[in-house]
C-alpha atoms as a PDB file:
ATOM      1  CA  UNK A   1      20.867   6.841   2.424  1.00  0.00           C
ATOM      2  CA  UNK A   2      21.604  10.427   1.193  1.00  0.00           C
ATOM      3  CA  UNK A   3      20.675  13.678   2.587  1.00  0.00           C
ATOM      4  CA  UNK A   4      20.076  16.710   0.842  1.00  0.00           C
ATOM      5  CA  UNK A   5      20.770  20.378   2.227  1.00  0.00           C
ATOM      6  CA  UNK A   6      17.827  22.149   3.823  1.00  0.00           C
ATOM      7  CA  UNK A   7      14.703  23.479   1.764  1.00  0.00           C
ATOM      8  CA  UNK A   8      14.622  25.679   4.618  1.00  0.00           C
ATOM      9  CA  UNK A   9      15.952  27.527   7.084  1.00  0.00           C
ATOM     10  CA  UNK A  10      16.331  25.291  10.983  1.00  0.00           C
ATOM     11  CA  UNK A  11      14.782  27.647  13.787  1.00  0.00           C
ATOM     12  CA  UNK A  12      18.041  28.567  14.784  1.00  0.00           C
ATOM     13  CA  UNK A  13      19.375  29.938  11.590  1.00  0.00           C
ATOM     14  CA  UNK A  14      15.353  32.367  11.779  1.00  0.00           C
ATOM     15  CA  UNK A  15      15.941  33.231  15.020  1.00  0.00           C
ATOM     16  CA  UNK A  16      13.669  30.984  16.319  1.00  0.00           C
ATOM     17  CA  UNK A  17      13.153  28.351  19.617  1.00  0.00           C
ATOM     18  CA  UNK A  18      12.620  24.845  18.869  1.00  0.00           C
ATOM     19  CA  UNK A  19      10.820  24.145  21.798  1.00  0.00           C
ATOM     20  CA  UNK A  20       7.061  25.288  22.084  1.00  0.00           C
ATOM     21  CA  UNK A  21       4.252  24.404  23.987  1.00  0.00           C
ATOM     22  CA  UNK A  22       2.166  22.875  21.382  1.00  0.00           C
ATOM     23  CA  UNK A  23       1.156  19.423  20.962  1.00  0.00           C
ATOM     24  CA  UNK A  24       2.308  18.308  24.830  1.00  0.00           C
ATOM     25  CA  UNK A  25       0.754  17.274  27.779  1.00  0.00           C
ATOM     26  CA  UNK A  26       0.673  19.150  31.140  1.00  0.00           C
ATOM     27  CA  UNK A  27       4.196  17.722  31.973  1.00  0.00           C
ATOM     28  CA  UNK A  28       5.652  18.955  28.745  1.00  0.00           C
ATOM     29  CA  UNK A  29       6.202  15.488  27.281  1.00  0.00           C
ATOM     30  CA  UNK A  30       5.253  14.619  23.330  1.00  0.00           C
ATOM     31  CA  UNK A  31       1.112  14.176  23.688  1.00  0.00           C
ATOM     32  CA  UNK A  32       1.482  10.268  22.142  1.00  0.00           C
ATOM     33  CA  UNK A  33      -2.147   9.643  20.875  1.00  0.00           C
ATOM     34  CA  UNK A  34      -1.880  13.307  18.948  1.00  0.00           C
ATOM     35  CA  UNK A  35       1.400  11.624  18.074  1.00  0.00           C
ATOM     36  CA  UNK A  36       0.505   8.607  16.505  1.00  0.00           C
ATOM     37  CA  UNK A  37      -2.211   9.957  14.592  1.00  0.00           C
ATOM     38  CA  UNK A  38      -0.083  12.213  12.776  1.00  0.00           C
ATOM     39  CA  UNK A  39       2.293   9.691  11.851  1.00  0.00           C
ATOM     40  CA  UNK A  40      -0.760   7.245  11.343  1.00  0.00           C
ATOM     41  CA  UNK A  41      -1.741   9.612   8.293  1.00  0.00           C
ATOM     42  CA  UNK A  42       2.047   9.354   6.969  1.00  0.00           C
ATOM     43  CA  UNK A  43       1.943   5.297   7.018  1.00  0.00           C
ATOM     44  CA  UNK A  44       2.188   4.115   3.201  1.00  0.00           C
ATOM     45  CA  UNK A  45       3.718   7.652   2.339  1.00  0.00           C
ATOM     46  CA  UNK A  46       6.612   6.598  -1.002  1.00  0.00           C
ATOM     47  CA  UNK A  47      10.158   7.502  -0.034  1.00  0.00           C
ATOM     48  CA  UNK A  48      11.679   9.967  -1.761  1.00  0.00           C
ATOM     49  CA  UNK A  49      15.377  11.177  -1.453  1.00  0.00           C
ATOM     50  CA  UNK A  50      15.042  14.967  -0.510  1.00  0.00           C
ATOM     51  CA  UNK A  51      10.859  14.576  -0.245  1.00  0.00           C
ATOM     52  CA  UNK A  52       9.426  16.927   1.907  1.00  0.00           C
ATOM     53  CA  UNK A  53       5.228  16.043   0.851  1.00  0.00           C
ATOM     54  CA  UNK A  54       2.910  13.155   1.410  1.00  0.00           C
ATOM     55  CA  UNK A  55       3.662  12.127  -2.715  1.00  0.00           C
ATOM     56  CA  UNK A  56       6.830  11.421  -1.071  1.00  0.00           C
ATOM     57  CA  UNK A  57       9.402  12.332   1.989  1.00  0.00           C
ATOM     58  CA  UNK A  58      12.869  10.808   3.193  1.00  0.00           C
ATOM     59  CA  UNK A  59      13.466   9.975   6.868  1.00  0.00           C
ATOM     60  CA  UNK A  60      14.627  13.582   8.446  1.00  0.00           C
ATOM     61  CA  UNK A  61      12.226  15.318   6.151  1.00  0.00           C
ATOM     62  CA  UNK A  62       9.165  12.883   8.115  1.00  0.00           C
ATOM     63  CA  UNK A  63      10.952  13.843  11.517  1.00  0.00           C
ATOM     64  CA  UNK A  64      10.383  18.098  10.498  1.00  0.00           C
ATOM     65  CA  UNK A  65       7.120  17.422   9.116  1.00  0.00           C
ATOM     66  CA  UNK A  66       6.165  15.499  12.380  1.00  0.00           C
ATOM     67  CA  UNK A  67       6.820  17.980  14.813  1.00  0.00           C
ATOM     68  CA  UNK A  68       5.940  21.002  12.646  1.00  0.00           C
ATOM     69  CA  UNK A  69       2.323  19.522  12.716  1.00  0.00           C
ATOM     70  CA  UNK A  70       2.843  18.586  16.323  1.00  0.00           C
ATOM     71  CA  UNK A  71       4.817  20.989  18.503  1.00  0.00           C
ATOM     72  CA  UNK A  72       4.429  23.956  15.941  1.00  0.00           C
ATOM     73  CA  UNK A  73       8.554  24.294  15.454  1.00  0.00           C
ATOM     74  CA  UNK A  74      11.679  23.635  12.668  1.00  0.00           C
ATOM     75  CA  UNK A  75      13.965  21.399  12.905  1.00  0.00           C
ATOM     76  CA  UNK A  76      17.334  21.114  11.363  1.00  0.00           C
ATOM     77  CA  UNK A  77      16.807  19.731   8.433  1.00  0.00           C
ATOM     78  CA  UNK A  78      19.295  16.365   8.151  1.00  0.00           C
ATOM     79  CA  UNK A  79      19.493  13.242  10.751  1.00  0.00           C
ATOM     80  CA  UNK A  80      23.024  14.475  11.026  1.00  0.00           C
ATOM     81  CA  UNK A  81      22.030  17.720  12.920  1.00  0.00           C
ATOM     82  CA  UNK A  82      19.046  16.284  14.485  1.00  0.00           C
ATOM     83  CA  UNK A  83      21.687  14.070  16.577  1.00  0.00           C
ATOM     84  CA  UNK A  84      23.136  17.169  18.207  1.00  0.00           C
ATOM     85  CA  UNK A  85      19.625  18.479  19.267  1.00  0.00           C
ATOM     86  CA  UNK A  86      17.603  17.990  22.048  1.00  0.00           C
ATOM     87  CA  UNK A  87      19.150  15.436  25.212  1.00  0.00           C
ATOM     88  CA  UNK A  88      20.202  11.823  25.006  1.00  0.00           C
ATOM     89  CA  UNK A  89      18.000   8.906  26.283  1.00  0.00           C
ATOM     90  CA  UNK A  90      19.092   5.286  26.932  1.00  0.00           C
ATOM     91  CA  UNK A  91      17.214   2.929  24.693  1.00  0.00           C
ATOM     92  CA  UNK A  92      15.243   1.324  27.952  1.00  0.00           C
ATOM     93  CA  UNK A  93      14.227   5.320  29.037  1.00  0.00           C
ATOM     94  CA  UNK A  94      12.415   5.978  25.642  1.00  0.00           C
ATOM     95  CA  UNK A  95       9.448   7.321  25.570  1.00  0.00           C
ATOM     96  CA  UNK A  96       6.793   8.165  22.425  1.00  0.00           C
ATOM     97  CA  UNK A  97       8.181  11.114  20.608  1.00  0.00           C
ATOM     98  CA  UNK A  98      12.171  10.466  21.212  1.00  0.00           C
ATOM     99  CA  UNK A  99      13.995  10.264  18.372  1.00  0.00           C
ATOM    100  CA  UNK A 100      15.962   7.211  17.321  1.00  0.00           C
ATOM    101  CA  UNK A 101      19.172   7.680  15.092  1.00  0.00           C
ATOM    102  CA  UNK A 102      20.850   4.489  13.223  1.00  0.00           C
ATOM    103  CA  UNK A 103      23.909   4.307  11.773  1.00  0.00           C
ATOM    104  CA  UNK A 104      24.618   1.736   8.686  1.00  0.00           C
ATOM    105  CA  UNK A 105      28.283   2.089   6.875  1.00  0.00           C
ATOM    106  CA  UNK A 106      31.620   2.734   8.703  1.00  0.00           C
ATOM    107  CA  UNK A 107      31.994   6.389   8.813  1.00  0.00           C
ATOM    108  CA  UNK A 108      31.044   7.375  12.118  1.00  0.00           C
ATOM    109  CA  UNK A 109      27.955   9.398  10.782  1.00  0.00           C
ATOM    110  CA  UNK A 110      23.872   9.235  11.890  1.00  0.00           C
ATOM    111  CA  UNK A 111      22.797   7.937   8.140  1.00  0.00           C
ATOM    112  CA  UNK A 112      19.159   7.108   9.033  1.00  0.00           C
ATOM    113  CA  UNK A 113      16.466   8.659  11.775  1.00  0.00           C
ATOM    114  CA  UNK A 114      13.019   7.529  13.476  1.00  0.00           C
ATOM    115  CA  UNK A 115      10.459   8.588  15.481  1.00  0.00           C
ATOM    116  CA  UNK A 116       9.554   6.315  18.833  1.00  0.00           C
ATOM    117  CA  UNK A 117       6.481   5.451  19.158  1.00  0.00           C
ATOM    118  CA  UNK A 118       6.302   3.082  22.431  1.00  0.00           C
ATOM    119  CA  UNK A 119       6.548  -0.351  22.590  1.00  0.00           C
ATOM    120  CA  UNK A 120      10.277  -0.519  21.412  1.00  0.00           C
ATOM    121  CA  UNK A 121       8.520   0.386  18.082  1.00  0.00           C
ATOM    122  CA  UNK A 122       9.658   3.385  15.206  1.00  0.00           C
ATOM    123  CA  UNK A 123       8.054   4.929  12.609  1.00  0.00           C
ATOM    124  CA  UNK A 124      10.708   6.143   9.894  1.00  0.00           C
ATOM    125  CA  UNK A 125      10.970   6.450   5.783  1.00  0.00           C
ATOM    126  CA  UNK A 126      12.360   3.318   4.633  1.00  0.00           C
ATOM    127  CA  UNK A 127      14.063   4.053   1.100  1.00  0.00           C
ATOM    128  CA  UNK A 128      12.578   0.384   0.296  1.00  0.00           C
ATOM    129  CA  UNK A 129       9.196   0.247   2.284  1.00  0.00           C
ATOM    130  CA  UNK A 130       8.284   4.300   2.058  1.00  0.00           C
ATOM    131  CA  UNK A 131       6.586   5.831   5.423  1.00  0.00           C
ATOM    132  CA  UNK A 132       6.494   2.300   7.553  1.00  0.00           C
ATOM    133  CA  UNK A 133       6.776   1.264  11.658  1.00  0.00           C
ATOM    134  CA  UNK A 134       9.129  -1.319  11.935  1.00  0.00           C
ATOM    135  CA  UNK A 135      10.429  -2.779  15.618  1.00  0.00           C
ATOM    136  CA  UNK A 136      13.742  -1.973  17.528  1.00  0.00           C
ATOM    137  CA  UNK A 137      13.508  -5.953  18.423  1.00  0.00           C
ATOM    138  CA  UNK A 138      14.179  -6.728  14.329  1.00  0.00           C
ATOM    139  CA  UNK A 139      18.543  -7.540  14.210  1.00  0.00           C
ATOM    140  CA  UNK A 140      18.865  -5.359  11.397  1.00  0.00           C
ATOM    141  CA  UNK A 141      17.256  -2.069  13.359  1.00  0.00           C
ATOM    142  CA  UNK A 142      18.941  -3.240  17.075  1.00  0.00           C
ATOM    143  CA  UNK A 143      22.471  -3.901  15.348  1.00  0.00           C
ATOM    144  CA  UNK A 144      22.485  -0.011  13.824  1.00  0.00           C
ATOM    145  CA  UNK A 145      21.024   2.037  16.282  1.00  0.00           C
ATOM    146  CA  UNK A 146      23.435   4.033  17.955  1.00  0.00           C
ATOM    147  CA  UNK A 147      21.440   6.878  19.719  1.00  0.00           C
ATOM    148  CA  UNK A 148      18.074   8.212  21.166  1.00  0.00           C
ATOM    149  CA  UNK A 149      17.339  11.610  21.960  1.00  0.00           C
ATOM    150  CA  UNK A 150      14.822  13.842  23.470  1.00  0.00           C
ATOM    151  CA  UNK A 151      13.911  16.896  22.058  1.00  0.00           C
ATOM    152  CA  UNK A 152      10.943  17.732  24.809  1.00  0.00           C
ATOM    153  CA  UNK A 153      10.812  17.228  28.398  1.00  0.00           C
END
């Protein structure tokens, strides 16, 4: 998978925080039902390299789109920067709303993202499938993840 640069500014390059109140519960965590209904209307969406619409969106273009309609906030614009936000999570501590980052060639770098949505299950742009949930329990997902992160508390 290939990543294009940003069609827009993150929240840090505007100035910006990346962490609002909007779309959470009272404890700050990701509100999941809200959650899952947003990416519910993404499900079927085409993949497109670079996408950034519902006629068709790549993996860290769904993750922005996701939380803009959720929390109200950028985010960086690639998987690659993603991976530096927000605070790790062990696979067994994650929660709807964490972000799960997979890695498939040999060159150390995050080349695919996903959003957790309970259950040990993802939703994510597959460059094959378009806007699908697949399961961290499939070999293929459980051999290339490498990280999970948290973005709100």
């Amino acid at each position: 998978m290939r990543y294009g640069t940003p069609l827009e500014p993150s929240a840090a390059e505007q100035g910006a925080s990346l962490y609002s109140s909007a779309g959470t519960s009272s404890s700050g965590a990701v509100d999941a039902d809200r959650l899952k209904k947003i990416l519910g209307s993404w499900l079927g969406t085409p993949y497109r390299w670079g996408g950034m619409t519902k006629a068709g969106v790549d993996c860290s273009g769904l993750v922005g789109l996701v939380f803009r309609e959720l929390r109200d906030v950028t985010l960086p614009r690639t998987a690659g920067d993603l991976v530096d936000i927000g605070s790790p999570v062990e696979t067994a501590d994650l929660r709807p709303g964490d972000l799960v980052f997979f890695r498939w060639g040999f060159f150390g770098r995050v080349d695919h993202i996903g959003i957790y949505t309970g259950e040990r299950r993802f939703v994510h742009a597959s460059s094959r499938l378009g806007v699908t949930e697949s399961s961290l329990n499939d070999d293929y997902y459980r051999s290339h993840l490498i990280a999970g992160r948290r973005l709100f508390q």
